[in-house]
Protein backbone atom coordinates (compact mmCIF):
# COMPACT_ATOMS: atom_id res chain seq x y z
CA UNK A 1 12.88 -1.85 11.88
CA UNK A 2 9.87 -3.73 10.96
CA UNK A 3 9.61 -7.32 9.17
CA UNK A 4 7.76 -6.40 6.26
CA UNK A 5 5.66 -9.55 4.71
CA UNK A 6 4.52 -9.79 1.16
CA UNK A 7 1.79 -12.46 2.67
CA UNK A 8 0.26 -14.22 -0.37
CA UNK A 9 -0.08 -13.35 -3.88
CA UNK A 10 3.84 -13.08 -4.94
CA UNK A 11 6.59 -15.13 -4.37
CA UNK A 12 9.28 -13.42 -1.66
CA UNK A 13 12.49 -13.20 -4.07
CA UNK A 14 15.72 -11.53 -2.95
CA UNK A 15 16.80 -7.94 -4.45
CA UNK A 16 19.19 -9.33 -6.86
CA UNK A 17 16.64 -11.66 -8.73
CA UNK A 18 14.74 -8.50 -10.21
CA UNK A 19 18.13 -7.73 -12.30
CA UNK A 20 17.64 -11.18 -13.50
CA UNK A 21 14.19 -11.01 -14.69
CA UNK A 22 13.82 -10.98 -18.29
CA UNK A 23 12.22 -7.29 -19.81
CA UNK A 24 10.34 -8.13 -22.87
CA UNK A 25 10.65 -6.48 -26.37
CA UNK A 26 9.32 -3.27 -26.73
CA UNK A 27 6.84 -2.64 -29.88
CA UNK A 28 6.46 0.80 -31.50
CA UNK A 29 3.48 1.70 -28.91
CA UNK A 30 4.64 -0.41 -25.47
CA UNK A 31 7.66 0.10 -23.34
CA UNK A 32 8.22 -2.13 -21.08
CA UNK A 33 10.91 -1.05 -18.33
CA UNK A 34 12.94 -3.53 -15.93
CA UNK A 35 11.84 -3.79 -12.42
CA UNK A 36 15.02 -3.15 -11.29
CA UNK A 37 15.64 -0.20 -13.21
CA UNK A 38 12.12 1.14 -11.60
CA UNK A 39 13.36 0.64 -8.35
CA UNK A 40 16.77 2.00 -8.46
CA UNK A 41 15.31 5.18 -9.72
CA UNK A 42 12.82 5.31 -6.65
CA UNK A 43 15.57 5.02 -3.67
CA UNK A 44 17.81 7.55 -5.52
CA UNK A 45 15.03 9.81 -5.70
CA UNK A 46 14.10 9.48 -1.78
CA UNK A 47 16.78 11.15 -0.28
CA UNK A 48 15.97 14.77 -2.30
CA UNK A 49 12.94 14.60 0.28
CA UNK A 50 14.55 13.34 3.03
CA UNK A 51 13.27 9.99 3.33
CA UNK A 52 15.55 6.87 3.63
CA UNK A 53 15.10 3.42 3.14
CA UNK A 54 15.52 1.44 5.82
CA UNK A 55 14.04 -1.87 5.59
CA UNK A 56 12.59 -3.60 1.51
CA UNK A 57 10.66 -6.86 0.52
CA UNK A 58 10.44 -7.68 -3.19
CA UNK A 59 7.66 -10.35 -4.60
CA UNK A 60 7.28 -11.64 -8.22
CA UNK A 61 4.71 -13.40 -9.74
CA UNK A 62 3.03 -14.42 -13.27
CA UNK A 63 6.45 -15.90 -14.12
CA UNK A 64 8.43 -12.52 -13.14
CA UNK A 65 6.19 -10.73 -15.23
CA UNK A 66 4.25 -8.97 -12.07
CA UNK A 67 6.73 -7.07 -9.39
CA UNK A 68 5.53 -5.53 -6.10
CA UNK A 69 8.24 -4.24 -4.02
CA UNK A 70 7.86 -3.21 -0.26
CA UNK A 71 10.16 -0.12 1.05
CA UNK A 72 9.47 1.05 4.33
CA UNK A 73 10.96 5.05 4.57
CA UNK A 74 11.80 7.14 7.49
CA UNK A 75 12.41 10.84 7.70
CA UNK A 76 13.11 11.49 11.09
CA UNK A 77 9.42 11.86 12.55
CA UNK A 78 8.56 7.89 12.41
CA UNK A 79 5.52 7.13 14.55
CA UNK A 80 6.09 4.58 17.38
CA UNK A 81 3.13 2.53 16.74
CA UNK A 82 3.31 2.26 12.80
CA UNK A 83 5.51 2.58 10.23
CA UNK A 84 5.52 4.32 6.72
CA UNK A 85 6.02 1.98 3.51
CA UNK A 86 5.84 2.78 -0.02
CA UNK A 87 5.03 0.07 -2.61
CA UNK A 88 5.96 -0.27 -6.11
CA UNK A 89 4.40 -1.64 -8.51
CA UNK A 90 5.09 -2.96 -12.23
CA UNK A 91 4.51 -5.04 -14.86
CA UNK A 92 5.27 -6.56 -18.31
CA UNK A 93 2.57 -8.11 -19.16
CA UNK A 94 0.49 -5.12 -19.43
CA UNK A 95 -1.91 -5.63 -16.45
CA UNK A 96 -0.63 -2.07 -14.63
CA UNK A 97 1.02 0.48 -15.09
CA UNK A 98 4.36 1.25 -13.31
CA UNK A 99 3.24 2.62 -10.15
CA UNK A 100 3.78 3.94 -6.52
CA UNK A 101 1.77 3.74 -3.38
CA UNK A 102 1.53 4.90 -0.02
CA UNK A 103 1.06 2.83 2.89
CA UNK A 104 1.22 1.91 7.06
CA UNK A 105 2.21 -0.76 8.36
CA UNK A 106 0.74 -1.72 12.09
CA UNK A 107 4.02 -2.41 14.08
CA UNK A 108 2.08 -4.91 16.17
CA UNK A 109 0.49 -6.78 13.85
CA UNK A 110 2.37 -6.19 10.49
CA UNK A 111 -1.61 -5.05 8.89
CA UNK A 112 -0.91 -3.25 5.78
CA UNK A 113 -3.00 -0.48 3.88
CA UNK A 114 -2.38 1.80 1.32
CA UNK A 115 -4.10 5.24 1.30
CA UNK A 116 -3.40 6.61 -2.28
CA UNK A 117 -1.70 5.84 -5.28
CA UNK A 118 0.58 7.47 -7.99
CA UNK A 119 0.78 6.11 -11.45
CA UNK A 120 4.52 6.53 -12.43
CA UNK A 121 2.94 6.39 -16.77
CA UNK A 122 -0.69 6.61 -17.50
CA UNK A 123 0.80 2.71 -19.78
CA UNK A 124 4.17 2.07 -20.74
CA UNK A 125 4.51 4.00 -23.73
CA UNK A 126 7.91 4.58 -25.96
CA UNK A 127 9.02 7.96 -24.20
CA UNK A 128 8.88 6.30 -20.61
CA UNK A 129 12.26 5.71 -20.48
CA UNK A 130 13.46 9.31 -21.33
CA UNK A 131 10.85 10.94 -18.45
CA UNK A 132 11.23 8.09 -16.04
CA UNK A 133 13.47 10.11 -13.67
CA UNK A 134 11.20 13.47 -13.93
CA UNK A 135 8.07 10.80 -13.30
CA UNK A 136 9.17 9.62 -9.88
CA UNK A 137 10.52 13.00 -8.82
CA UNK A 138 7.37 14.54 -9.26
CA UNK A 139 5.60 10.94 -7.75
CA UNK A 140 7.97 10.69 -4.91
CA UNK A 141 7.39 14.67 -4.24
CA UNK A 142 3.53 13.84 -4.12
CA UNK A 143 3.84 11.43 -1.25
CA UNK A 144 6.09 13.40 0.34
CA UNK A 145 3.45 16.11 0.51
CA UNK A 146 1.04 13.66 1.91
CA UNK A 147 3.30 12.01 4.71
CA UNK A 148 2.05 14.08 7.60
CA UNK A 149 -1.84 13.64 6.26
CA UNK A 150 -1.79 10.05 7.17
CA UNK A 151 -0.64 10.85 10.87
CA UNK A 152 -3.44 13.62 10.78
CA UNK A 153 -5.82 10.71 9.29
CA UNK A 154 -4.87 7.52 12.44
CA UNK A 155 -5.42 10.43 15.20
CA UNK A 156 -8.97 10.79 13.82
CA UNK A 157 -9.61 7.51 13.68
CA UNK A 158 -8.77 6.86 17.08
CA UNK A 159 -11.01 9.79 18.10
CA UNK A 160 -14.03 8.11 16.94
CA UNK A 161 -15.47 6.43 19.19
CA UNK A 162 -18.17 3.65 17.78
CA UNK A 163 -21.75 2.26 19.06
CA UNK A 164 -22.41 -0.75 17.49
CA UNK A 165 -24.89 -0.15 15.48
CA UNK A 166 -22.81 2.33 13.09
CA UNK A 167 -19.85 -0.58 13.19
CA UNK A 168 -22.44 -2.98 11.70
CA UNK A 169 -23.59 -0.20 9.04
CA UNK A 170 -19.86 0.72 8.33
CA UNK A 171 -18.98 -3.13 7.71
CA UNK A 172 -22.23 -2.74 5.53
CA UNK A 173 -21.19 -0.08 3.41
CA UNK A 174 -17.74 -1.71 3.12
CA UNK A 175 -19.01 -4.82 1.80
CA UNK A 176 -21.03 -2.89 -0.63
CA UNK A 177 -18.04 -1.15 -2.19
CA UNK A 178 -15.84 -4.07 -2.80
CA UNK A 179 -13.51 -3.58 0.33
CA UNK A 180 -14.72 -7.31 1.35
CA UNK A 181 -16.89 -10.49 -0.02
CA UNK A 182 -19.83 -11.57 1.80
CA UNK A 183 -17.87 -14.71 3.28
CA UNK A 184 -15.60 -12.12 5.44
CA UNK A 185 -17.98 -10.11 7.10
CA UNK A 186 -18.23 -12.54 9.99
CA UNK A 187 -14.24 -12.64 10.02
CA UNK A 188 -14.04 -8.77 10.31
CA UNK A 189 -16.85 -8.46 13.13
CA UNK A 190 -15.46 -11.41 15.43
CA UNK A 191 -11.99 -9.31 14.45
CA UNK A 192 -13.39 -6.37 15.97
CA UNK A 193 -15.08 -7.92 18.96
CA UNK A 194 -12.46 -9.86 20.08
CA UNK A 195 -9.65 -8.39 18.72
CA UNK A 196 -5.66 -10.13 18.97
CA UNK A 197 -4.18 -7.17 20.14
CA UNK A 198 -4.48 -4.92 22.97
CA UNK A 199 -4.04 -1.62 21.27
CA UNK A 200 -7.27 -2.27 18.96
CA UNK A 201 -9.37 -2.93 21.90
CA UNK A 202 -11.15 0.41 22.40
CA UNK A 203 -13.99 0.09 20.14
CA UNK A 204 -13.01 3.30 17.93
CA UNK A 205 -12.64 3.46 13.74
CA UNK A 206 -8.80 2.64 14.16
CA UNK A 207 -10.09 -0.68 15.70
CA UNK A 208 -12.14 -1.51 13.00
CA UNK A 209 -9.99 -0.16 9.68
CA UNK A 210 -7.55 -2.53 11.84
CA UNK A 211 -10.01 -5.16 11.44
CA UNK A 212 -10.33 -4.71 7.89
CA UNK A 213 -6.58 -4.97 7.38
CA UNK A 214 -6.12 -7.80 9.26
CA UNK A 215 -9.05 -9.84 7.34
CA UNK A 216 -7.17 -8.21 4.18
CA UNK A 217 -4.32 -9.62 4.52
CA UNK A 218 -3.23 -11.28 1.09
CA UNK A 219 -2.82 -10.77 -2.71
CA UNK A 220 -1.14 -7.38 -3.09
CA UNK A 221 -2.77 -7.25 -6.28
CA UNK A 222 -5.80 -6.02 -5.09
CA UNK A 223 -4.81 -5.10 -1.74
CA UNK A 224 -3.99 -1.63 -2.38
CA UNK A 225 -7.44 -0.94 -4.39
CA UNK A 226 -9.44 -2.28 -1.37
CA UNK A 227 -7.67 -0.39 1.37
CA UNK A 228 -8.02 2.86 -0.73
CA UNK A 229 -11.59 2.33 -0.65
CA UNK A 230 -11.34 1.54 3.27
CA UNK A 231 -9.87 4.67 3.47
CA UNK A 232 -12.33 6.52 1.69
CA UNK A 233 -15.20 4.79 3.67
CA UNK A 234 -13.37 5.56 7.41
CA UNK A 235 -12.50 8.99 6.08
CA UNK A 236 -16.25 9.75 5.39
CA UNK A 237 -17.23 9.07 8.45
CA UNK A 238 -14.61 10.83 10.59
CA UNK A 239 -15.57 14.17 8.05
CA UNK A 240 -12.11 13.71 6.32
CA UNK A 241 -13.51 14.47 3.26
């Protein structure tokens, strides 16, 4: 079992305060659902695919109004070196939709990133309560299809082997599609170079995704848009796509 961190961006709240956040008033277009009820319907779905939970983190933030929740699953095949976690997203103040996404987590470093994700509603509209449970069983059944993808994906990574000169046009390209701002390149490079951690030290594309993440760490709000487009970037260029 991992410690999973929420980092920055949300406050840390235990399980039971998500039952005592405050759902607001649906209108005749908007429906709002509880956190809680969003994440209840997630773990019972889980075990139709054989995953389990085994380990959760829940954040708030905007005054309750903004939930990110942290499960990390297991099937029975769990990788030694990371683990699998599946996010949840929601919100009532209309700034996402209710939402799932995939995700690692680096064991030795606690690095998130999220490869993909699944909007539960396209917007909280009045019917989402009657096709929640059909929603996340088709949702949940999606990641499930993906799970042994992302194993298939870290293996290829840390198959390719980098010269320098393609790291520095890969950080390049990164910066150019919003994965970082200009004041983190340096951070990522001198992450790469000198990296904290042993496993990260060969100088392949898992070393410097891993560098990404670790720069990354923060705000899930935007965490799991950048790291998608990390993905895409590091998936391009071990012919992924």
């Amino acid at each position: 079992m991992v410690n999973l961190l929420l980092h920055c961006g949300s406050e840390q709240v235990p399980r039971e305060d998500l039952y005592r956040t405050r759902t607001p008033a649906a209108t005749r277009t908007w429906q709002p659902i509880p956190h809680s009820l969003l994440l209840q319907q997630v773990e019972a779905t889980l075990p139709r695919f054989g995953m389990r939970v085994v380990n959760q983190a829940h954040g708030l933030s905007h005054e309750g109004d903004r939930y990110f929740g942290l499960l990390e699953i297991a099937n029975g095949s769990n990788h030694p070196d990371y683990s699998r976690v599946l996010g949840i997203r929601n919100s009532h103040d209309k700034r996402f939709p209710a939402g799932l996404v995939l995700g690692n987590q680096v064991l030795v470093c606690d690095n998130l990133s999220f490869s993909g994700e699944i909007k539960v509603a396209r917007k909280h509209t009045s019917m989402i309560l009657n096709d929640l449970p059909l929603m996340i069983n088709d949702a949940v059944g999606k990641l499930h299809d993906t799970w042994h993808e992302q194993d298939r994906r870290i293996v290829r990574y840390q198959d390719c082997h980098l010269a320098d000169a393609v790291m520095h046009n890969l950080t390049i390209h990164a910066l150019d599609r919003g994965v970082i701002c200009g004041s983190q390149v340096p951070k990522v490079l001198r992450e790469y170079r000198e990296p904290g951690h042993e496993a990260f030290r060969p100088k392949n594309l898992w070393s410097l995704f891993n560098a990404f993440t670790e720069v990354l760490k923060g705000n899930l709000a935007i965490l799991p848009d950048r790291t998608q487009k990390l993905h895409s970037l590091c998936d391009a260029h071990a012919g992924l796509n």
